[in-house]
PDB file of N, CA and C in Angstrom:
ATOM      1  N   UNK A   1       0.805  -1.198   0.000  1.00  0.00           N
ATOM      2  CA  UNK A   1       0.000   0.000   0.000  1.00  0.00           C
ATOM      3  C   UNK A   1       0.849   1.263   0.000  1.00  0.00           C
ATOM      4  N   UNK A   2       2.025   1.554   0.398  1.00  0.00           N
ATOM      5  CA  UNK A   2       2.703   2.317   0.684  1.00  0.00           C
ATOM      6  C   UNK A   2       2.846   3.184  -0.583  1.00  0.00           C
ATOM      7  N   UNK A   3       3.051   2.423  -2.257  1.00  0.00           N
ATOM      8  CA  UNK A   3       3.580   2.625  -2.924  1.00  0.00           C
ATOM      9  C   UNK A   3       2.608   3.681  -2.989  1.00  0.00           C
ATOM     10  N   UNK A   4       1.344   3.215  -3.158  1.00  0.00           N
ATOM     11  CA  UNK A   4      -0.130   3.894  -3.794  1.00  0.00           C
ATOM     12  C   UNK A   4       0.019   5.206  -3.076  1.00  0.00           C
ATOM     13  N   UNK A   5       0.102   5.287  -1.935  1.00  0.00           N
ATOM     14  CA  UNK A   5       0.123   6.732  -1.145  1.00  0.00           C
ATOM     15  C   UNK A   5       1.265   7.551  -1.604  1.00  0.00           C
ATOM     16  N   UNK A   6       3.007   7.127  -1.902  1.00  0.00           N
ATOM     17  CA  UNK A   6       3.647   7.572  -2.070  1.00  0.00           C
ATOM     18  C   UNK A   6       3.107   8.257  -3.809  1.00  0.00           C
ATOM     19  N   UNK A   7       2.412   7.638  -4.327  1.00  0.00           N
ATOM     20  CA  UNK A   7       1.872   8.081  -5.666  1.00  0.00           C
ATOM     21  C   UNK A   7       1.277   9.111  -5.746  1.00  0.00           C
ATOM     22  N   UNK A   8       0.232   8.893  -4.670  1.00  0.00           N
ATOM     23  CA  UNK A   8      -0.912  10.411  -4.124  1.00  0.00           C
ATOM     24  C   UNK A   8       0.358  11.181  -4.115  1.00  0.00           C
ATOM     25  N   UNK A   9       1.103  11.566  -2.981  1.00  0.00           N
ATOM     26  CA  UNK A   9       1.901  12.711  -2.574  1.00  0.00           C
ATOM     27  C   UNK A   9       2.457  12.808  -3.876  1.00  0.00           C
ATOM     28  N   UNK A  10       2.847  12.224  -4.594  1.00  0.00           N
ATOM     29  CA  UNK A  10       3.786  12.939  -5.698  1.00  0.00           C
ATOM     30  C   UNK A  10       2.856  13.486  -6.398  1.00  0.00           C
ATOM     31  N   UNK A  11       1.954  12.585  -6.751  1.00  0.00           N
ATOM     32  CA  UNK A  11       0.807  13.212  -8.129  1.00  0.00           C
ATOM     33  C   UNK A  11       0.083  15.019  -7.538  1.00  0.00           C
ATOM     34  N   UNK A  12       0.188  14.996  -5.924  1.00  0.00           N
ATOM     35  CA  UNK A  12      -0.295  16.484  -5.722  1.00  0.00           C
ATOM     36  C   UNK A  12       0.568  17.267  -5.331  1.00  0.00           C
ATOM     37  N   UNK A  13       2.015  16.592  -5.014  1.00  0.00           N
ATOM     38  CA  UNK A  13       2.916  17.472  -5.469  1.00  0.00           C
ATOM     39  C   UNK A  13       3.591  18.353  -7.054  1.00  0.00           C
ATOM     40  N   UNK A  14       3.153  17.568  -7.951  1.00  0.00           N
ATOM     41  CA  UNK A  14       3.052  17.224  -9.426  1.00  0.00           C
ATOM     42  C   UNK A  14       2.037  18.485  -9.568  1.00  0.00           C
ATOM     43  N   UNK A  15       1.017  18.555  -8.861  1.00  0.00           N
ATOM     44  CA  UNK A  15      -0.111  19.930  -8.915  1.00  0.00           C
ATOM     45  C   UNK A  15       0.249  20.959  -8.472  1.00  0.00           C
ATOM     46  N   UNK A  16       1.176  21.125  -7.848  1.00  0.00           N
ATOM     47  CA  UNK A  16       1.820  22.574  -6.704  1.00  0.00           C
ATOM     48  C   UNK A  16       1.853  22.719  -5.622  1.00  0.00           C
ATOM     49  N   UNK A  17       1.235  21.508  -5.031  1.00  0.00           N
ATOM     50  CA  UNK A  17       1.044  21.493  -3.689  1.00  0.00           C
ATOM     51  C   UNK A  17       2.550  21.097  -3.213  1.00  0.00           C
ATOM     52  N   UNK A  18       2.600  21.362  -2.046  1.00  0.00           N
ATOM     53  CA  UNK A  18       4.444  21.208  -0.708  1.00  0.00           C
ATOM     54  C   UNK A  18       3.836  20.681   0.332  1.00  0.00           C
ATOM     55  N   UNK A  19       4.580  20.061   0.855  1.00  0.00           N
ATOM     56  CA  UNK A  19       4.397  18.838   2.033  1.00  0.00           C
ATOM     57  C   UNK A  19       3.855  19.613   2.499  1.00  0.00           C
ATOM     58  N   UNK A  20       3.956  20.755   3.384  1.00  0.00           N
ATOM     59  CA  UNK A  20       3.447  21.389   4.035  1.00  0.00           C
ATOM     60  C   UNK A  20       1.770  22.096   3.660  1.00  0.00           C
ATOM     61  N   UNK A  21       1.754  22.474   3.257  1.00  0.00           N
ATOM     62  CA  UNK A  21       0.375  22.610   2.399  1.00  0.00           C
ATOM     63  C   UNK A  21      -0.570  21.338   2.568  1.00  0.00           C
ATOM     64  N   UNK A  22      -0.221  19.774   1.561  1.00  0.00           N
ATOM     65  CA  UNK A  22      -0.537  18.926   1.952  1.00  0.00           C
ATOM     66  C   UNK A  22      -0.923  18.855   3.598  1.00  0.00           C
ATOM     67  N   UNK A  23       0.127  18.246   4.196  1.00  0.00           N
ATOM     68  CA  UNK A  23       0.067  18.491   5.820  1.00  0.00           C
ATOM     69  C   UNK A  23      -1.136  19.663   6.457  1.00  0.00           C
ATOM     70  N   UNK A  24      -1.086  20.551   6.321  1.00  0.00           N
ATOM     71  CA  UNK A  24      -2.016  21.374   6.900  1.00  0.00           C
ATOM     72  C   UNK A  24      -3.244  20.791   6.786  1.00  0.00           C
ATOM     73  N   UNK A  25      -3.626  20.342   5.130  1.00  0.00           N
ATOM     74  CA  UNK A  25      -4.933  20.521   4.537  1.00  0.00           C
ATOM     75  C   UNK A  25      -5.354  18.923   5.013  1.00  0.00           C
ATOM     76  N   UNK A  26      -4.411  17.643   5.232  1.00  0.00           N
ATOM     77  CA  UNK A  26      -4.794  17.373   6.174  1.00  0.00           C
ATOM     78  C   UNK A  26      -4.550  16.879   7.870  1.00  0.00           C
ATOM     79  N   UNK A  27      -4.780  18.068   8.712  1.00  0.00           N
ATOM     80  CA  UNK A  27      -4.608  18.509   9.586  1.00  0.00           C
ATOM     81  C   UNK A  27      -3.894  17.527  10.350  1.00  0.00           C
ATOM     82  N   UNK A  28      -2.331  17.367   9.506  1.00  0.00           N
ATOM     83  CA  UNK A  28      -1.239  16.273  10.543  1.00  0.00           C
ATOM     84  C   UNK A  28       0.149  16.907  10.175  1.00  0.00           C
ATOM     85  N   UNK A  29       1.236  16.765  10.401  1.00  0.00           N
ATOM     86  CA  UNK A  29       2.322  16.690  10.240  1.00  0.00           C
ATOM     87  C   UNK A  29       3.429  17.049   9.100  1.00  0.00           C
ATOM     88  N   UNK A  30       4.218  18.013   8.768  1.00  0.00           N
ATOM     89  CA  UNK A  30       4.682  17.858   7.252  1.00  0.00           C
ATOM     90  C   UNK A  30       5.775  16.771   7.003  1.00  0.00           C
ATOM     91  N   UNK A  31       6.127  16.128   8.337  1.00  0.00           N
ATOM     92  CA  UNK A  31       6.982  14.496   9.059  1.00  0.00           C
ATOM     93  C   UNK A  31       6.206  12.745   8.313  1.00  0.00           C
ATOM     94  N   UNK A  32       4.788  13.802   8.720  1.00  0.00           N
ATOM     95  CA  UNK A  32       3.586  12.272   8.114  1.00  0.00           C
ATOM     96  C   UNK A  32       3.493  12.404   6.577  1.00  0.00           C
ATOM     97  N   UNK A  33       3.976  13.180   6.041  1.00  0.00           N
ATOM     98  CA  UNK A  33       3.709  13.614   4.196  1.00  0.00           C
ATOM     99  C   UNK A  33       4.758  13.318   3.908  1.00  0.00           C
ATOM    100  N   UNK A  34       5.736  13.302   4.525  1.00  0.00           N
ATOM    101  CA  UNK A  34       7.566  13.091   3.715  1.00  0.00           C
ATOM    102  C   UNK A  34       7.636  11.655   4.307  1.00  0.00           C
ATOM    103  N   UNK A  35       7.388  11.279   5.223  1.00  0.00           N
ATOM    104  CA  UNK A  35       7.790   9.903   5.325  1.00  0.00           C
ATOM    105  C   UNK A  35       6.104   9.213   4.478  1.00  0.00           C
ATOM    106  N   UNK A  36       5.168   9.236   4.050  1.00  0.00           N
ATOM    107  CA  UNK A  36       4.694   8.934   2.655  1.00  0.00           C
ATOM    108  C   UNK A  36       4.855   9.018   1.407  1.00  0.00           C
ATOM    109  N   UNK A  37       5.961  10.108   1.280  1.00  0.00           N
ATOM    110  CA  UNK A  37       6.613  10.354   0.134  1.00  0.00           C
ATOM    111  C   UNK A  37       7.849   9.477  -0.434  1.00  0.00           C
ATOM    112  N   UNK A  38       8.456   9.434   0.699  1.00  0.00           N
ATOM    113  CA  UNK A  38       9.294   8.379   0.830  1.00  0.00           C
ATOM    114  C   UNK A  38       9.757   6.997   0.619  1.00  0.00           C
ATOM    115  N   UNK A  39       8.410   6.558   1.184  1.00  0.00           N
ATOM    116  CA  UNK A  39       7.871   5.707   1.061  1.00  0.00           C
ATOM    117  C   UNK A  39       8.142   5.155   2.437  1.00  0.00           C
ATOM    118  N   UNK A  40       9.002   5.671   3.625  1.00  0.00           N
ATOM    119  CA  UNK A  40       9.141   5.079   4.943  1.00  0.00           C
ATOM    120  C   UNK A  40       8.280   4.482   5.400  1.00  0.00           C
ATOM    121  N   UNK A  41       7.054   5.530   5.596  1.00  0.00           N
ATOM    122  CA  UNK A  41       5.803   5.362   6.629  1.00  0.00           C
ATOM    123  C   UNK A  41       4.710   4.400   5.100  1.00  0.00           C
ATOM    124  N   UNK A  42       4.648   3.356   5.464  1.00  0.00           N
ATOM    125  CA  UNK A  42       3.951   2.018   5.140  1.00  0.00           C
ATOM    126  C   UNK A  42       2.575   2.305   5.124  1.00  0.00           C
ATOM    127  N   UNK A  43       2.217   2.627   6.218  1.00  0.00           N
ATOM    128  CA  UNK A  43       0.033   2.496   6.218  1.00  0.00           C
ATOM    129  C   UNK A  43      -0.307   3.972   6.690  1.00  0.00           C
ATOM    130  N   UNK A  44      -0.639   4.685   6.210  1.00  0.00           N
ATOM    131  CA  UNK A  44      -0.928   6.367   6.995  1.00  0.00           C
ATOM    132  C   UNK A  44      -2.440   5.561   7.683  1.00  0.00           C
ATOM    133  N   UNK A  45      -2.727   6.524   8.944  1.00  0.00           N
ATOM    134  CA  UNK A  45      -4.219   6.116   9.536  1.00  0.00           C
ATOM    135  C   UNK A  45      -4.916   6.413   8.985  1.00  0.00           C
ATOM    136  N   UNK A  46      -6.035   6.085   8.956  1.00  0.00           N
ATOM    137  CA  UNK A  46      -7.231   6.177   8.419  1.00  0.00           C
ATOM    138  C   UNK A  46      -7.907   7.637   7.960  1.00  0.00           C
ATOM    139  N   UNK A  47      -7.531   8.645   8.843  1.00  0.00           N
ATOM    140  CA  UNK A  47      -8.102   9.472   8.439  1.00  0.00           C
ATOM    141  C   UNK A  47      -7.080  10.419   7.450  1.00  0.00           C
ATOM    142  N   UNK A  48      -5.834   9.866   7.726  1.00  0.00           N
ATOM    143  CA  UNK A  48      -4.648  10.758   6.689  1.00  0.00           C
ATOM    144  C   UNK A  48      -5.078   9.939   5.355  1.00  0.00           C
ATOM    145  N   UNK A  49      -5.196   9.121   5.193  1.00  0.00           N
ATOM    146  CA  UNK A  49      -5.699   7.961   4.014  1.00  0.00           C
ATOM    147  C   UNK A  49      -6.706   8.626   3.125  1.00  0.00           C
ATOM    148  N   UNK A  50      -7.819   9.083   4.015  1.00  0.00           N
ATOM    149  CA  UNK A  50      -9.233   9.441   3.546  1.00  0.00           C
ATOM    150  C   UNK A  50      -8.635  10.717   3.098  1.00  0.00           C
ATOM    151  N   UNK A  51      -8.279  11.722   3.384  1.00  0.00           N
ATOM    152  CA  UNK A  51      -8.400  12.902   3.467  1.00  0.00           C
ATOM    153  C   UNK A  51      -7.326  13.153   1.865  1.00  0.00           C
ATOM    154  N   UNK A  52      -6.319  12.445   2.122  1.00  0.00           N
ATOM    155  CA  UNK A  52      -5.013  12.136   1.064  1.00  0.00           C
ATOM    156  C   UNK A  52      -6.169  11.794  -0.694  1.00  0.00           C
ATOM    157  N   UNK A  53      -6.673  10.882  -0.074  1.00  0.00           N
ATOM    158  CA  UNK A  53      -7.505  10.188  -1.229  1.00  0.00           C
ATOM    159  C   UNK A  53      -8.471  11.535  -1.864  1.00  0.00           C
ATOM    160  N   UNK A  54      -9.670  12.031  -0.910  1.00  0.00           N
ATOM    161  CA  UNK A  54     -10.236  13.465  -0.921  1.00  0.00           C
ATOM    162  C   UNK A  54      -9.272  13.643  -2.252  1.00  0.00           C
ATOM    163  N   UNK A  55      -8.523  14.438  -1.390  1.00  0.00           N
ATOM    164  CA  UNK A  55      -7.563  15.720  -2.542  1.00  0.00           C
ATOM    165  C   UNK A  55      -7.015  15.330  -3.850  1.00  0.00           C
ATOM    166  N   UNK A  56      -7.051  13.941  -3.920  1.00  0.00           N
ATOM    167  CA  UNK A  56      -6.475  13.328  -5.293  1.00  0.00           C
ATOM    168  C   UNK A  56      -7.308  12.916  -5.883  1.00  0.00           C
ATOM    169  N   UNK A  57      -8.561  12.909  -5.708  1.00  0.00           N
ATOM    170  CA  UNK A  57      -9.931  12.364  -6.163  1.00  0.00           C
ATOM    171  C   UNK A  57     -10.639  13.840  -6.558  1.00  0.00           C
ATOM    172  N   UNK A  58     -10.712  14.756  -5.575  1.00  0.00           N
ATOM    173  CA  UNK A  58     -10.932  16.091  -6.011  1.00  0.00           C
ATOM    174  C   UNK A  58     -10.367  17.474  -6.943  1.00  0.00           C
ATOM    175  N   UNK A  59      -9.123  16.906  -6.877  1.00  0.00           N
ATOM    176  CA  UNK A  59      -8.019  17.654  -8.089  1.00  0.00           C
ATOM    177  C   UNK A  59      -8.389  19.134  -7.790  1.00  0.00           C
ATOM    178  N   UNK A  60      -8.749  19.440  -6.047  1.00  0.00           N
ATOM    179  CA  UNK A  60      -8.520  20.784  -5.439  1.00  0.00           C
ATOM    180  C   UNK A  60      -7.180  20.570  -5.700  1.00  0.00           C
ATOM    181  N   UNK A  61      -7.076  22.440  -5.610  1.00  0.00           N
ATOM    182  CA  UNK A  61      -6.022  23.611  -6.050  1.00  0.00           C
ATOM    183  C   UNK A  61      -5.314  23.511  -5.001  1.00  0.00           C
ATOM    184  N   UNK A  62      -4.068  23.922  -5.162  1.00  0.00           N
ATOM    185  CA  UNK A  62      -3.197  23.922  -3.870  1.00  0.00           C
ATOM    186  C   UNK A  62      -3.494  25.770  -3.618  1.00  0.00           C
ATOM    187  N   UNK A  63      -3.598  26.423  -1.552  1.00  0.00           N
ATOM    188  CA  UNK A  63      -3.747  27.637  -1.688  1.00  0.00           C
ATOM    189  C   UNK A  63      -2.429  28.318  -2.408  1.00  0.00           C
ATOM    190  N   UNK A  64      -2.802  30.148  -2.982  1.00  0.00           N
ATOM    191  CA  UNK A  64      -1.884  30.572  -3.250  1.00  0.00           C
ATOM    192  C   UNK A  64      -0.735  31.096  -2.375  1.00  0.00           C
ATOM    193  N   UNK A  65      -0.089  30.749  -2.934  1.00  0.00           N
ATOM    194  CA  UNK A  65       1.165  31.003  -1.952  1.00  0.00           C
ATOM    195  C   UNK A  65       1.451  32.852  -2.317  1.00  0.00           C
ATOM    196  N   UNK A  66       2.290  33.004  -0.902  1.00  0.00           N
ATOM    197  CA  UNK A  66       2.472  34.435  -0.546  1.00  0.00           C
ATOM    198  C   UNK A  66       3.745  34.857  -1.353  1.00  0.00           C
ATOM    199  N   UNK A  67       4.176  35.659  -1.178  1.00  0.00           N
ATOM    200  CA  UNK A  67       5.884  36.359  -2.091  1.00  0.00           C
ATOM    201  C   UNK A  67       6.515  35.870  -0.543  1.00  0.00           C
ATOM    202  N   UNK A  68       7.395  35.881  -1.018  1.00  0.00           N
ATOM    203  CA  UNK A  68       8.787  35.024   0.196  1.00  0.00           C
ATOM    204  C   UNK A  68       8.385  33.659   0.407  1.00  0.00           C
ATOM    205  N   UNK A  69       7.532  32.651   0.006  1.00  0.00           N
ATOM    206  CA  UNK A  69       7.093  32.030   0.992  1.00  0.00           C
ATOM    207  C   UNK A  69       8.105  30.713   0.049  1.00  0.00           C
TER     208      UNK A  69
END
């Protein structure tokens, strides 16, 4: 399963989205998005799963980012 998630994170990184962004939107860690990226972290919980799936199923926008950011 790991691979499939590490797929999500790239494919909405691939959209503009940054770990962090990801992470916020869903409300965990930018630690829990890089070690899915990775492929370290094996099974995200259930609700990082759902929420991951959400955003790659929904092909929401990543927010706009600020100047400096």
């Amino acid at each position: 399963m790991s691979m499939i998630f590490k797929n999500h994170i790239k494919t909405l990184m691939d959209r503009g989205w940054r770990q962090e962004q990801i992470a916020d939107h869903c409300r965990t860690c930018q630690s829990s998005i890089s070690g899915l990226h990775r492929g370290k972290t094996k099974e995200p919980r259930y609700t990082l799963a759902l929420a991951i799936l959400q955003m790659v199923e929904s092909e929401i926008t990543p927010p706009v980012r600020n100047a400096g950011e």
